[in-house]
PDB file of N, CA and C in Angstrom:
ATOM      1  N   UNK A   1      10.749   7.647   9.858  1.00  0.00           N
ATOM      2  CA  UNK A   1      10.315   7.440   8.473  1.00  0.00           C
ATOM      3  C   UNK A   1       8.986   8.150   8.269  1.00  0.00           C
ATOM      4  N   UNK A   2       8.779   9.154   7.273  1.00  0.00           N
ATOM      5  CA  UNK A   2       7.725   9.845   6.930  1.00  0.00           C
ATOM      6  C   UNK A   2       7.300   8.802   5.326  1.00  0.00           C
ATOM      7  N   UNK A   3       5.766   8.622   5.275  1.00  0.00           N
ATOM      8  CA  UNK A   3       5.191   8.137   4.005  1.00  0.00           C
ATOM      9  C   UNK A   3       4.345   9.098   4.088  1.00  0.00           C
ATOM     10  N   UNK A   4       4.341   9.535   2.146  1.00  0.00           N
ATOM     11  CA  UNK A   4       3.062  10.346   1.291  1.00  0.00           C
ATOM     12  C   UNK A   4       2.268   9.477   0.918  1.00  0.00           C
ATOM     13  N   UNK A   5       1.527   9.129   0.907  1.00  0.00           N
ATOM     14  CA  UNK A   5       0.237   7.948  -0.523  1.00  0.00           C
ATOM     15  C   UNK A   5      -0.248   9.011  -0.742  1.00  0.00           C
ATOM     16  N   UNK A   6      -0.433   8.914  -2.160  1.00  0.00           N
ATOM     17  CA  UNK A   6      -1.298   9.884  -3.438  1.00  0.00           C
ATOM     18  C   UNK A   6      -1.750   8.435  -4.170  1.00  0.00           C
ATOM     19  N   UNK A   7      -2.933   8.838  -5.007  1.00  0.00           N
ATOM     20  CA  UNK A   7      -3.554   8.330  -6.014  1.00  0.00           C
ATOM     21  C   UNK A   7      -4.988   7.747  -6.109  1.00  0.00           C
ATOM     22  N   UNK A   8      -5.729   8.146  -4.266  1.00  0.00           N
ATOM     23  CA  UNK A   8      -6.887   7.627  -4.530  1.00  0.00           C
ATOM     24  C   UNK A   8      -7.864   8.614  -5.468  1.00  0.00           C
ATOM     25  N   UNK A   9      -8.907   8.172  -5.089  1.00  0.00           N
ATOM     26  CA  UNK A   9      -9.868   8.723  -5.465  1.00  0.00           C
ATOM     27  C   UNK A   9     -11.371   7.840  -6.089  1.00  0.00           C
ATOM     28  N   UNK A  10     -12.097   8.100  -6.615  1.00  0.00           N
ATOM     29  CA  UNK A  10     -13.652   7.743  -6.834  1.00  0.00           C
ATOM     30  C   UNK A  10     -13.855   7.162  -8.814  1.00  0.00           C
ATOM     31  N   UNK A  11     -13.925   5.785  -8.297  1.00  0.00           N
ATOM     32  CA  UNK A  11     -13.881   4.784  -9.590  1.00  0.00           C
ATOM     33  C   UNK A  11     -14.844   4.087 -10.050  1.00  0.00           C
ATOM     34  N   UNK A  12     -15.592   3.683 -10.982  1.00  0.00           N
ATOM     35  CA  UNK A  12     -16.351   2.872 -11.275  1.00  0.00           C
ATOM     36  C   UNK A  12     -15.916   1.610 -11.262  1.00  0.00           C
ATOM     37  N   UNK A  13     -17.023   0.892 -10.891  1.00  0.00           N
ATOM     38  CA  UNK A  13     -16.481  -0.646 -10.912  1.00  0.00           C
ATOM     39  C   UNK A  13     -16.088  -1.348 -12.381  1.00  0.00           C
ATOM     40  N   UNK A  14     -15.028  -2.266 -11.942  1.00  0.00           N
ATOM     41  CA  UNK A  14     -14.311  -2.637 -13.488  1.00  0.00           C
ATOM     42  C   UNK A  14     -13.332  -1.532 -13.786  1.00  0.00           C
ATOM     43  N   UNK A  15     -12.911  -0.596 -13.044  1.00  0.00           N
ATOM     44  CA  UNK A  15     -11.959   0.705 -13.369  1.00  0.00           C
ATOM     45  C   UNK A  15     -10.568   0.269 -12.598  1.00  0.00           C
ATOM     46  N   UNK A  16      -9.507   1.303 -12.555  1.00  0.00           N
ATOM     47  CA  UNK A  16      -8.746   1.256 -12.374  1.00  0.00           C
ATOM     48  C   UNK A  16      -7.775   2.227 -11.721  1.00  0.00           C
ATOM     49  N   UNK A  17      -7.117   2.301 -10.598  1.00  0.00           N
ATOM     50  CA  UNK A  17      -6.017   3.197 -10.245  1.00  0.00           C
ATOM     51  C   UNK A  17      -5.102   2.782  -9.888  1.00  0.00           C
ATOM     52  N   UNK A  18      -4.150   3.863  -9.632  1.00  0.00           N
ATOM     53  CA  UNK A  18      -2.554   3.670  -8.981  1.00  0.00           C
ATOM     54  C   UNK A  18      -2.468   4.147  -8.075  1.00  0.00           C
ATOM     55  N   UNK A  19      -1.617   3.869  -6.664  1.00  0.00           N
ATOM     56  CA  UNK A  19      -1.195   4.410  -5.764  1.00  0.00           C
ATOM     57  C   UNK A  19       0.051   4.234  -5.905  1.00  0.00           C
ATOM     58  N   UNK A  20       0.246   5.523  -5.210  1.00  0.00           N
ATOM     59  CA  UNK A  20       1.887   5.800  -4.770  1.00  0.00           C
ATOM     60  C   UNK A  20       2.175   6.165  -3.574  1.00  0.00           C
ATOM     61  N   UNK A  21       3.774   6.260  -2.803  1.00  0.00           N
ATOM     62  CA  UNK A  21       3.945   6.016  -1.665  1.00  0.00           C
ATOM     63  C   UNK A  21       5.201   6.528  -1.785  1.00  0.00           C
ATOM     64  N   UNK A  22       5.330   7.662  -0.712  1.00  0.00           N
ATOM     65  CA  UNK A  22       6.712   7.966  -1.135  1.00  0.00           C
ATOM     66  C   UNK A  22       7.385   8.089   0.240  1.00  0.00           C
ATOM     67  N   UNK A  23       8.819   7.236   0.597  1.00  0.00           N
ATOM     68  CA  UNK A  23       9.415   7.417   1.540  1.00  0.00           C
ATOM     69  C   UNK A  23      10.283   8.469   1.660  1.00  0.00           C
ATOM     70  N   UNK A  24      10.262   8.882   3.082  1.00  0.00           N
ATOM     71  CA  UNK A  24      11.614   9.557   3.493  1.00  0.00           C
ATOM     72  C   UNK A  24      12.139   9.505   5.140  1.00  0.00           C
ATOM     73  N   UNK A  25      12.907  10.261   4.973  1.00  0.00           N
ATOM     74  CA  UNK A  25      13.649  10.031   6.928  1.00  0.00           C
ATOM     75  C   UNK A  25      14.593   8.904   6.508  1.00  0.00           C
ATOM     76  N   UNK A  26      14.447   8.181   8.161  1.00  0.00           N
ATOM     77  CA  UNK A  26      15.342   7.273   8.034  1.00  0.00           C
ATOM     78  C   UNK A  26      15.012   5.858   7.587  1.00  0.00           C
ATOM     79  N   UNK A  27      15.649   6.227   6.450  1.00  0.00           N
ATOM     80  CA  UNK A  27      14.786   5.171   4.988  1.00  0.00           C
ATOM     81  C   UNK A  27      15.716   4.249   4.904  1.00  0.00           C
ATOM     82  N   UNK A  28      17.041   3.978   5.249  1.00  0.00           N
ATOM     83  CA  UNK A  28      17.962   3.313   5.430  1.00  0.00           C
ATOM     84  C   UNK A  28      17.508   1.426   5.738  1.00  0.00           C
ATOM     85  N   UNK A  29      16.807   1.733   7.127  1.00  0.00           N
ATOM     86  CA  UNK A  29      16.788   0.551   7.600  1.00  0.00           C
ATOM     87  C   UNK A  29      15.413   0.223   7.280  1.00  0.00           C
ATOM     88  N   UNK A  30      14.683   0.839   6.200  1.00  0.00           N
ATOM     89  CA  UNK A  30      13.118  -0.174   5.738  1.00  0.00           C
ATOM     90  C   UNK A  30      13.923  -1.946   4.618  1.00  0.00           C
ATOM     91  N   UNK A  31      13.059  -2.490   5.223  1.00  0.00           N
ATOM     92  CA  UNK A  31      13.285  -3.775   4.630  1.00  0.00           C
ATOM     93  C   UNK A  31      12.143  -4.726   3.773  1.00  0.00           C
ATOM     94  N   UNK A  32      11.129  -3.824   3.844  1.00  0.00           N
ATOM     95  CA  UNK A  32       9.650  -4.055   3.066  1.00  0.00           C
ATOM     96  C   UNK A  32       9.012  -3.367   3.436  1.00  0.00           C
ATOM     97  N   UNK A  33       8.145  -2.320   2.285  1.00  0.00           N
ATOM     98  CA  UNK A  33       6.829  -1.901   2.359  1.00  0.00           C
ATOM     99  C   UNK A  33       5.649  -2.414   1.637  1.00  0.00           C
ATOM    100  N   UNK A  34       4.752  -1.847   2.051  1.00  0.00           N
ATOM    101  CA  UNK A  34       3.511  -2.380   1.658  1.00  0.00           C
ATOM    102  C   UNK A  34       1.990  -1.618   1.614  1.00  0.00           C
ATOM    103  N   UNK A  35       0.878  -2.023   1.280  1.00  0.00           N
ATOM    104  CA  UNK A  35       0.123  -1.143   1.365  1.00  0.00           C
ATOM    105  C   UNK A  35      -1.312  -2.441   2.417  1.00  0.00           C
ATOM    106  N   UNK A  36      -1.998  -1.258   3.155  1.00  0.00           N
ATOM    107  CA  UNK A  36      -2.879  -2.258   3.837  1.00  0.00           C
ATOM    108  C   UNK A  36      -4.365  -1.174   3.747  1.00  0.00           C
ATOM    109  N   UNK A  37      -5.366  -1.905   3.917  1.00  0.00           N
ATOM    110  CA  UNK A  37      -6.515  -1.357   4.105  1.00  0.00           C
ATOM    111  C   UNK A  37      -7.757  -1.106   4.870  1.00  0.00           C
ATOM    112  N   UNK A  38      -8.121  -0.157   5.289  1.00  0.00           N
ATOM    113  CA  UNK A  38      -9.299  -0.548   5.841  1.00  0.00           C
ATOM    114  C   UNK A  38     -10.520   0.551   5.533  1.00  0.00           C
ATOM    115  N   UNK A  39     -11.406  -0.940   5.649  1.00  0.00           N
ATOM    116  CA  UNK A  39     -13.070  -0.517   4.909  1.00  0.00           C
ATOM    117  C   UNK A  39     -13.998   0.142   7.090  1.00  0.00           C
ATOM    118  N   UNK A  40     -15.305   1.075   6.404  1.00  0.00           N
ATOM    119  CA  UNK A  40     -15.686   1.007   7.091  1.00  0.00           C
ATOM    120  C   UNK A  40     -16.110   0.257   8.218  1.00  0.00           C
ATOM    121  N   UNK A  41     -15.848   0.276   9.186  1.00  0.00           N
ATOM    122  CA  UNK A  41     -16.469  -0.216  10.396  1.00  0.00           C
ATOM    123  C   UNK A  41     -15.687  -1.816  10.260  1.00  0.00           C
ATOM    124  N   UNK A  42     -14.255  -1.893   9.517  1.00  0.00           N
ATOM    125  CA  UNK A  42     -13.435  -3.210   9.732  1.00  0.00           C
ATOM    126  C   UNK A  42     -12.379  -3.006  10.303  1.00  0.00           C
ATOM    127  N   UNK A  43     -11.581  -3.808  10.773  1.00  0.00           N
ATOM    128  CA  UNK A  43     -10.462  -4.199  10.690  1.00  0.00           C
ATOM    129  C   UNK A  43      -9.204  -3.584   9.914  1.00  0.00           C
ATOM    130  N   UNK A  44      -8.429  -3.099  10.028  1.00  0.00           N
ATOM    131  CA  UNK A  44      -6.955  -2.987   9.215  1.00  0.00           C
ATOM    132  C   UNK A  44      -6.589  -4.411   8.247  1.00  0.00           C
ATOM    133  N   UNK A  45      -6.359  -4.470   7.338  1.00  0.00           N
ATOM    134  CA  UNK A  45      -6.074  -5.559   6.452  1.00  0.00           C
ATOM    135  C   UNK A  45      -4.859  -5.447   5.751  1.00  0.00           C
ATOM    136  N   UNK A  46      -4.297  -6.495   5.319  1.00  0.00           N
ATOM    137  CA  UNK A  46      -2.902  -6.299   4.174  1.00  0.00           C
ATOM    138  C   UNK A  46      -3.243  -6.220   2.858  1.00  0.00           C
ATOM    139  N   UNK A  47      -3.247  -5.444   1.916  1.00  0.00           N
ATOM    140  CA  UNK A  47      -3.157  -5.761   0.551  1.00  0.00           C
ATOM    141  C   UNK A  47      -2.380  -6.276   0.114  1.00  0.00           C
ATOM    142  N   UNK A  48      -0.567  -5.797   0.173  1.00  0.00           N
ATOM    143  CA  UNK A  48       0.312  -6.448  -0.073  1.00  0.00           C
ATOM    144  C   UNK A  48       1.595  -5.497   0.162  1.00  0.00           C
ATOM    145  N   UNK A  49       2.432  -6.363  -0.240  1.00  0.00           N
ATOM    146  CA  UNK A  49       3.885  -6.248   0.198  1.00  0.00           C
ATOM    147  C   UNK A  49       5.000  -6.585  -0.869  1.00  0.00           C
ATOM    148  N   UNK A  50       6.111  -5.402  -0.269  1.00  0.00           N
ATOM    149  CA  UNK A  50       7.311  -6.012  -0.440  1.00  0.00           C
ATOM    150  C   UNK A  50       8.780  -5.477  -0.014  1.00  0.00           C
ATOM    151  N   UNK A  51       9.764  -6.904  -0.566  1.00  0.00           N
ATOM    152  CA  UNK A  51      11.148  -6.629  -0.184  1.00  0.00           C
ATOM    153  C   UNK A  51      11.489  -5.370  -0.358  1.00  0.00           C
ATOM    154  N   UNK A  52      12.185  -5.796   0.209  1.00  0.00           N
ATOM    155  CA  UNK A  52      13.572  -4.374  -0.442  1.00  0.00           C
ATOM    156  C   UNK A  52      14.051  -5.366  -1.821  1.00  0.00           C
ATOM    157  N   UNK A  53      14.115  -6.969  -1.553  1.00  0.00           N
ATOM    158  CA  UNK A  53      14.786  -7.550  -2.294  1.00  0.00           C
ATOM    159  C   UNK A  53      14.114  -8.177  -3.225  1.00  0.00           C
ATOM    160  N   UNK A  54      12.550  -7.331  -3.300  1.00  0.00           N
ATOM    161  CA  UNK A  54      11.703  -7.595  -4.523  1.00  0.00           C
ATOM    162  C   UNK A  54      10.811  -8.547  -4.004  1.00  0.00           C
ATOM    163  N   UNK A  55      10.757  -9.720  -3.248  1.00  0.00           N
ATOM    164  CA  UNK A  55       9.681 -10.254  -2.787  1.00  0.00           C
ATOM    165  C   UNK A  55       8.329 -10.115  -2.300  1.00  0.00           C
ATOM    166  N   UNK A  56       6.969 -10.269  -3.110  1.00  0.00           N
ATOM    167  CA  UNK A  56       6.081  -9.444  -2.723  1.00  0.00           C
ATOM    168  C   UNK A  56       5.068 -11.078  -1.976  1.00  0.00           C
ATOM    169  N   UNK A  57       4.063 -10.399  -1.615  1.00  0.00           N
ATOM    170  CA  UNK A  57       3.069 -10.643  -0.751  1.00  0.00           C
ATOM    171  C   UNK A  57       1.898 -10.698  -0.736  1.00  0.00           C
ATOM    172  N   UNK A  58       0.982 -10.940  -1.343  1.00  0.00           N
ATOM    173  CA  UNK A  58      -0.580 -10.252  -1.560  1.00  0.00           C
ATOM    174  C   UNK A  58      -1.551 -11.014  -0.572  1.00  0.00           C
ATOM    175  N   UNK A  59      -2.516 -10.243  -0.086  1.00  0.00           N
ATOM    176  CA  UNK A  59      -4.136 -11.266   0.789  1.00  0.00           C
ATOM    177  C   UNK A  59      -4.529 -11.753  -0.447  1.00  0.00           C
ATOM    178  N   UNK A  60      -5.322 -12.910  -0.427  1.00  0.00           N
ATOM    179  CA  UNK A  60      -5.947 -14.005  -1.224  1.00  0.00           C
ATOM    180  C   UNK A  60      -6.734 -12.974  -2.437  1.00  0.00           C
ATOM    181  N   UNK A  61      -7.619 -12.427  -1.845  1.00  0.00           N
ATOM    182  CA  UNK A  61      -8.178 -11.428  -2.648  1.00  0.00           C
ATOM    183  C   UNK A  61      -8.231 -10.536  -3.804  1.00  0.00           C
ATOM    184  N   UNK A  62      -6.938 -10.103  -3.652  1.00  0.00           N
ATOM    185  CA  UNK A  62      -6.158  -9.423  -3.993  1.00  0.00           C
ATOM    186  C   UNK A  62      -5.684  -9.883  -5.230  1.00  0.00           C
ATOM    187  N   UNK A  63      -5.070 -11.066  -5.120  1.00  0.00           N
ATOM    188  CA  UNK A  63      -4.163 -11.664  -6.262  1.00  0.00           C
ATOM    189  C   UNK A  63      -4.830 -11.662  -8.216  1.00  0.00           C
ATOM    190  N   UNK A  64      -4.348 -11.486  -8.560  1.00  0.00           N
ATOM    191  CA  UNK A  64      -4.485 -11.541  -9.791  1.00  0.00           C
ATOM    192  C   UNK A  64      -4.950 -10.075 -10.321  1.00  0.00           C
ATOM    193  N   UNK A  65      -5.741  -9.338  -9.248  1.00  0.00           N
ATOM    194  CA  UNK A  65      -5.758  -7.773  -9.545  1.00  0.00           C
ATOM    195  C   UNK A  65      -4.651  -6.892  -8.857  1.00  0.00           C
ATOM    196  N   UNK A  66      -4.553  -7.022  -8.413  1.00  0.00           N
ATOM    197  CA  UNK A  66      -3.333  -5.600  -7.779  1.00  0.00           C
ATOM    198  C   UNK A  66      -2.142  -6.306  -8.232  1.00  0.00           C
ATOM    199  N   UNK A  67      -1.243  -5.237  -8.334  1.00  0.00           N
ATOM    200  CA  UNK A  67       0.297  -5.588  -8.601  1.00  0.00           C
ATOM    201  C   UNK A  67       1.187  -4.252  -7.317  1.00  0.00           C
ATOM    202  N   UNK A  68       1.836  -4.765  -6.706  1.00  0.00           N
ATOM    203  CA  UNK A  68       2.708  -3.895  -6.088  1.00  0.00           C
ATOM    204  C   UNK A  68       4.191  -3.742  -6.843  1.00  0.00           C
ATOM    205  N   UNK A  69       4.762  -2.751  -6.630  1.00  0.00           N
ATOM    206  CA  UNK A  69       6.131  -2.772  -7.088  1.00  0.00           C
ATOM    207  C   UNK A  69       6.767  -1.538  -6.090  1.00  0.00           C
ATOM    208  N   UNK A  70       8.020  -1.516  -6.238  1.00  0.00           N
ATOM    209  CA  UNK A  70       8.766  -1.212  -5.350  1.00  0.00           C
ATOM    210  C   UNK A  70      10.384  -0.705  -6.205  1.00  0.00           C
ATOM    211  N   UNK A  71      10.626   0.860  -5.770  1.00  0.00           N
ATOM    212  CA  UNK A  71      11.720   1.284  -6.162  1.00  0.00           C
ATOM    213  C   UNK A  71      12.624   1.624  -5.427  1.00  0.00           C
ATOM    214  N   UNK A  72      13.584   0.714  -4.349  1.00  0.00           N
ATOM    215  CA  UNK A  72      14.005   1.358  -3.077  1.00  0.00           C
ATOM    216  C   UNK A  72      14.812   1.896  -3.454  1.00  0.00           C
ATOM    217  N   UNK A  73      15.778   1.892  -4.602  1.00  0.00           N
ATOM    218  CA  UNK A  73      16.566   3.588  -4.783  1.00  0.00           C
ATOM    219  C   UNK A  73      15.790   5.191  -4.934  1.00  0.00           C
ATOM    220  N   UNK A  74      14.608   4.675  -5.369  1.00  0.00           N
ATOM    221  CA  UNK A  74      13.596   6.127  -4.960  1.00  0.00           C
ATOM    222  C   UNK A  74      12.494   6.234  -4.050  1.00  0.00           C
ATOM    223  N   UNK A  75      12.713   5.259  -2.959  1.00  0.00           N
ATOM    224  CA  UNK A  75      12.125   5.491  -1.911  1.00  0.00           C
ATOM    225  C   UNK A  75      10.620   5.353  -2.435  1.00  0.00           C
ATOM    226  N   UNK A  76      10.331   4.324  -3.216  1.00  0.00           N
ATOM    227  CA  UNK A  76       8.430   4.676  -3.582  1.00  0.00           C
ATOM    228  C   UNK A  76       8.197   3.279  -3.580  1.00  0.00           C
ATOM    229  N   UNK A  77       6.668   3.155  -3.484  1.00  0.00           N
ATOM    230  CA  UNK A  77       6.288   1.900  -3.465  1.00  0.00           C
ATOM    231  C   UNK A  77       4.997   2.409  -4.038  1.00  0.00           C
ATOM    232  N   UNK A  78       4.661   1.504  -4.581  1.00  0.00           N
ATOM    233  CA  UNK A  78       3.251   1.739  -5.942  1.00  0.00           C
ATOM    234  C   UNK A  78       2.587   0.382  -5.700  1.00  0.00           C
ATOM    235  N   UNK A  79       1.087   1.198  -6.084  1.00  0.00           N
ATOM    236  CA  UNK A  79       0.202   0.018  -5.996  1.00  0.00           C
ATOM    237  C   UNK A  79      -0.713  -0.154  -7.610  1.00  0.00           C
ATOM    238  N   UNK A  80      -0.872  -1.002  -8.529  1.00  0.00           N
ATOM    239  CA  UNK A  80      -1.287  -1.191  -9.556  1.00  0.00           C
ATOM    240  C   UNK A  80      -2.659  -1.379  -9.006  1.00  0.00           C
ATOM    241  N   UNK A  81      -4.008  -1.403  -9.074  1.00  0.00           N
ATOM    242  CA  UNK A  81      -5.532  -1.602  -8.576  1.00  0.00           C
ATOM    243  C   UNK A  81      -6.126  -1.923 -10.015  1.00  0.00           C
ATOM    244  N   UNK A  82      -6.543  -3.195 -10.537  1.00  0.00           N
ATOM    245  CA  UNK A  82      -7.618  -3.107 -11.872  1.00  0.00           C
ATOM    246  C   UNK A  82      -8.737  -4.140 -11.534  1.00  0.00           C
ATOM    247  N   UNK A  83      -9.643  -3.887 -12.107  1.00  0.00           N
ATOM    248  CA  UNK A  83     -10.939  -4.789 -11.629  1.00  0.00           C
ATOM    249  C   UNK A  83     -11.537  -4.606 -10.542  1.00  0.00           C
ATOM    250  N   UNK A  84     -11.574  -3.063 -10.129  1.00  0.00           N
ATOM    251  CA  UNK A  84     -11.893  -2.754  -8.815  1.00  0.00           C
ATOM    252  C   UNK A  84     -13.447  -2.858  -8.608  1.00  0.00           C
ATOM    253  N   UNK A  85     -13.836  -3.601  -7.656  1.00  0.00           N
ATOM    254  CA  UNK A  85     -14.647  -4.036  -7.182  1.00  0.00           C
ATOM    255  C   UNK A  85     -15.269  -3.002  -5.920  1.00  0.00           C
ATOM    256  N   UNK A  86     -16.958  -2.501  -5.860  1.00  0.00           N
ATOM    257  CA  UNK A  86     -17.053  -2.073  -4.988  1.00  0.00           C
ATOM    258  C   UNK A  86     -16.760  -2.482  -3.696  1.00  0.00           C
ATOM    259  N   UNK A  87     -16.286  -4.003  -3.155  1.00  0.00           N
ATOM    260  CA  UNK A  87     -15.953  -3.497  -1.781  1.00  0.00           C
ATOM    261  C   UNK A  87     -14.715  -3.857  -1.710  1.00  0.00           C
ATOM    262  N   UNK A  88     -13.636  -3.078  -2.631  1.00  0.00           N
ATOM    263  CA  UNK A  88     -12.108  -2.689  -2.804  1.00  0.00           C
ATOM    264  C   UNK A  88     -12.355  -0.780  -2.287  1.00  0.00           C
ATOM    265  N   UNK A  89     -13.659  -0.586  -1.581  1.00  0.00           N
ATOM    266  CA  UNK A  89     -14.174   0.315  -0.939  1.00  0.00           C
ATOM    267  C   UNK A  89     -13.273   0.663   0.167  1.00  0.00           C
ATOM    268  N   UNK A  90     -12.085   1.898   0.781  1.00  0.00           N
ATOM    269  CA  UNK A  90     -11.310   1.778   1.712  1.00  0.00           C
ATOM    270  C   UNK A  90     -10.534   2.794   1.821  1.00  0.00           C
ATOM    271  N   UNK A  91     -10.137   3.252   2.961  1.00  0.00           N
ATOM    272  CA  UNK A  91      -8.777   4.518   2.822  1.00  0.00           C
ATOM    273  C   UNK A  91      -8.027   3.332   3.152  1.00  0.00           C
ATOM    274  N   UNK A  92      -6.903   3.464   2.185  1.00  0.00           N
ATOM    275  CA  UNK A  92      -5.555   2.616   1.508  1.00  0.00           C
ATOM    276  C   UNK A  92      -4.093   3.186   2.357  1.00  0.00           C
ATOM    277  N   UNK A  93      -3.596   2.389   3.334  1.00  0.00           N
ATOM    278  CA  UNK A  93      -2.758   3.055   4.088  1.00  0.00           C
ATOM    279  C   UNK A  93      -1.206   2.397   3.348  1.00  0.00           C
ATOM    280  N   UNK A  94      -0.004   3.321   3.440  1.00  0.00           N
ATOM    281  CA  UNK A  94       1.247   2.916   2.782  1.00  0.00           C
ATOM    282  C   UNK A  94       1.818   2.716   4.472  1.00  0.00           C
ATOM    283  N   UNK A  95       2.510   1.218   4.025  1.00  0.00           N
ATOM    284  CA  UNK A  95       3.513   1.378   5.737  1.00  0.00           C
ATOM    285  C   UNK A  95       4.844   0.803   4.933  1.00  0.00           C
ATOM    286  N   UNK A  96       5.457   0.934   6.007  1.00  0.00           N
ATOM    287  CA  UNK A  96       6.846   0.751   6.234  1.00  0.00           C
ATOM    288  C   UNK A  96       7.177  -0.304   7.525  1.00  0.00           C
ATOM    289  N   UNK A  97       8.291  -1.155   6.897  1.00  0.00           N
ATOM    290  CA  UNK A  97       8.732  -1.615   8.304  1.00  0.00           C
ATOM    291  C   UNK A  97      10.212  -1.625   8.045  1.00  0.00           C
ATOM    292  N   UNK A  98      10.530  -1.426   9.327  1.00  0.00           N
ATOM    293  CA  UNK A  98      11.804  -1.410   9.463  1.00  0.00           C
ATOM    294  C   UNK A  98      12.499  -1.912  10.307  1.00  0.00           C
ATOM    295  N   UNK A  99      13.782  -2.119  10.207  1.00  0.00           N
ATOM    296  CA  UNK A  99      14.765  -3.412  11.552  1.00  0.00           C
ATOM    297  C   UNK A  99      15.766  -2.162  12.145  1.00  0.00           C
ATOM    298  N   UNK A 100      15.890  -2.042  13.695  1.00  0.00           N
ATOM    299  CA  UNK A 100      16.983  -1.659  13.853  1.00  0.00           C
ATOM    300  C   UNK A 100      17.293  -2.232  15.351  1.00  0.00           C
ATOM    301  N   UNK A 101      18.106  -1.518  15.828  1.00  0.00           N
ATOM    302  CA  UNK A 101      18.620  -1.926  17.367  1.00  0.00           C
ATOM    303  C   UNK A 101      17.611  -2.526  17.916  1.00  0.00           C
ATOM    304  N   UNK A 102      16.621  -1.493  18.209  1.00  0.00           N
ATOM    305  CA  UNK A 102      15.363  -1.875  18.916  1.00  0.00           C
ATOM    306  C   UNK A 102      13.902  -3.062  18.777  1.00  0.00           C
ATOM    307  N   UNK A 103      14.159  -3.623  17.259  1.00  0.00           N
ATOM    308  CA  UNK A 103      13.641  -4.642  16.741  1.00  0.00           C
ATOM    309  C   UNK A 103      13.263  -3.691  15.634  1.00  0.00           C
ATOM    310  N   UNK A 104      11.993  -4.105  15.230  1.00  0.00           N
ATOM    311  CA  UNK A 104      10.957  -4.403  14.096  1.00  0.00           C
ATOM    312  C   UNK A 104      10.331  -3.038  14.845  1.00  0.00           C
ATOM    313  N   UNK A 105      10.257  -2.124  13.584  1.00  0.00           N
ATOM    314  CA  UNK A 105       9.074  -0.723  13.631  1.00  0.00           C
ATOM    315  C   UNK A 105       7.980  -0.646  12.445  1.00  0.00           C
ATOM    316  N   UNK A 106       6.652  -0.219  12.866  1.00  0.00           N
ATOM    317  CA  UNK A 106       6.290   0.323  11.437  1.00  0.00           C
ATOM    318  C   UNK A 106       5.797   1.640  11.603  1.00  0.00           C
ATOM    319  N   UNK A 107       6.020   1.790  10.257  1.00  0.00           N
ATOM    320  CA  UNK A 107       5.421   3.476  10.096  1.00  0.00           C
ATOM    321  C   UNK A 107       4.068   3.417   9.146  1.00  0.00           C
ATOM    322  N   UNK A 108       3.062   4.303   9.279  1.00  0.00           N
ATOM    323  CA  UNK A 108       2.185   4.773   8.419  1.00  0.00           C
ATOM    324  C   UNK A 108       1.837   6.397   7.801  1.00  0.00           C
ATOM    325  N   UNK A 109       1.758   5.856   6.620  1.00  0.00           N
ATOM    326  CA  UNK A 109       1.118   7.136   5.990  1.00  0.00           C
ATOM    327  C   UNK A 109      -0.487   7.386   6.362  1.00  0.00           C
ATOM    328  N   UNK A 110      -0.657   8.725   5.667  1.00  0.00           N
ATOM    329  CA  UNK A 110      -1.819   9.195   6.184  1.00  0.00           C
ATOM    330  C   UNK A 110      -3.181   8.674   5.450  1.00  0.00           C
ATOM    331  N   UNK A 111      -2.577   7.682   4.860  1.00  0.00           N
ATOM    332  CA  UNK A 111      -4.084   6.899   3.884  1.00  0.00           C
ATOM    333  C   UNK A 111      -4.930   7.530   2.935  1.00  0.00           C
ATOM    334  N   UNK A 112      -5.597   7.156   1.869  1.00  0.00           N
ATOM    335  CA  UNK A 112      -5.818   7.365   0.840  1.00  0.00           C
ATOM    336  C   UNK A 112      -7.053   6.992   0.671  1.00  0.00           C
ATOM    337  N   UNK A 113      -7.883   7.523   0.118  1.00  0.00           N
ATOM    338  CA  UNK A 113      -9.717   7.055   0.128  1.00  0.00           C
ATOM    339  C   UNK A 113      -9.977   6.478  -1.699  1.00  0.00           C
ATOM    340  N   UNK A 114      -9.886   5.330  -1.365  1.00  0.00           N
ATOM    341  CA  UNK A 114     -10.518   4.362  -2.581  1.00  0.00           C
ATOM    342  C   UNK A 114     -12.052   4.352  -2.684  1.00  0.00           C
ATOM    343  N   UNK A 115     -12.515   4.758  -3.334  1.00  0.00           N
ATOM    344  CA  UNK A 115     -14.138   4.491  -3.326  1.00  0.00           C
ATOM    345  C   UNK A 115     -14.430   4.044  -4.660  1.00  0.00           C
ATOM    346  N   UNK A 116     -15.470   2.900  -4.784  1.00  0.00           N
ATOM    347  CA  UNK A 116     -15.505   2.360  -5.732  1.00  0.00           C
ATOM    348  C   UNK A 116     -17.052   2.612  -5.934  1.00  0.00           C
ATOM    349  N   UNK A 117     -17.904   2.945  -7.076  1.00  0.00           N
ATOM    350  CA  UNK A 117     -18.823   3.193  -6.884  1.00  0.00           C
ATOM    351  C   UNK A 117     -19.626   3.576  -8.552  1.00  0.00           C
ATOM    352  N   UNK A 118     -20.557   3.168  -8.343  1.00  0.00           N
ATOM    353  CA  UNK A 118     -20.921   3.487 -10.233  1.00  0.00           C
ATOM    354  C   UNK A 118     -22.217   4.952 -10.021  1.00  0.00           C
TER     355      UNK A 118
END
């Protein structure tokens, strides 16, 4: 499974962007994607998630500003971002997971630089 993310870039606080995420390969057996983050000198984090079967996911944080959505007949997964807050500060990674013989895989894209900043 190959992922694109497009859509960061450099926002004022109280602003707004979109990410996008575009799958390909063997796209068959993804069963939720999602987008996760990480800020300087942290940790990898979840933003959020979802089904294939539409069920999403968000960190506490998160909720009430981001919206994820998900088009698995076109292989994309989008991230809605409003009320961005400087430390929503982060390259924004798109993953994939997937089920097959071998269990549970994930894949990552090459991440996306959110900077929030006035």
């Amino acid at each position: 499974v190959q992922l694109q993310a497009s859509g960061g870039g450099l926002v004022q606080p109280g602003g707004c962007l979109r990410l996008s995420c575009a799958a390909s390969g063997s796209i068959s057996n993804i069963f939720k994607m999602g987008w996760y983050r990480q800020a300087l000198g942290k940790q990898r984090e979840l933003v959020a998630s979802i089904t294939r079967g539409g069920s999403t996911n968000y960190a506490e944080s998160m909720k009430g500003r981001f919206t994820i959505s998900g088009d698995y007949a076109e292989n994309m997964v989008y991230l809605q971002m409003n009320s961005l807050k400087p430390e929503d500060t982060a390259v924004y990674y798109c993953n994939a997971r997937t089920v097959g013989a071998s269990g549970l895989d994930d894949f990552w894209g090459q991440g996306t630089q959110v900077t929030v900043s006035s």
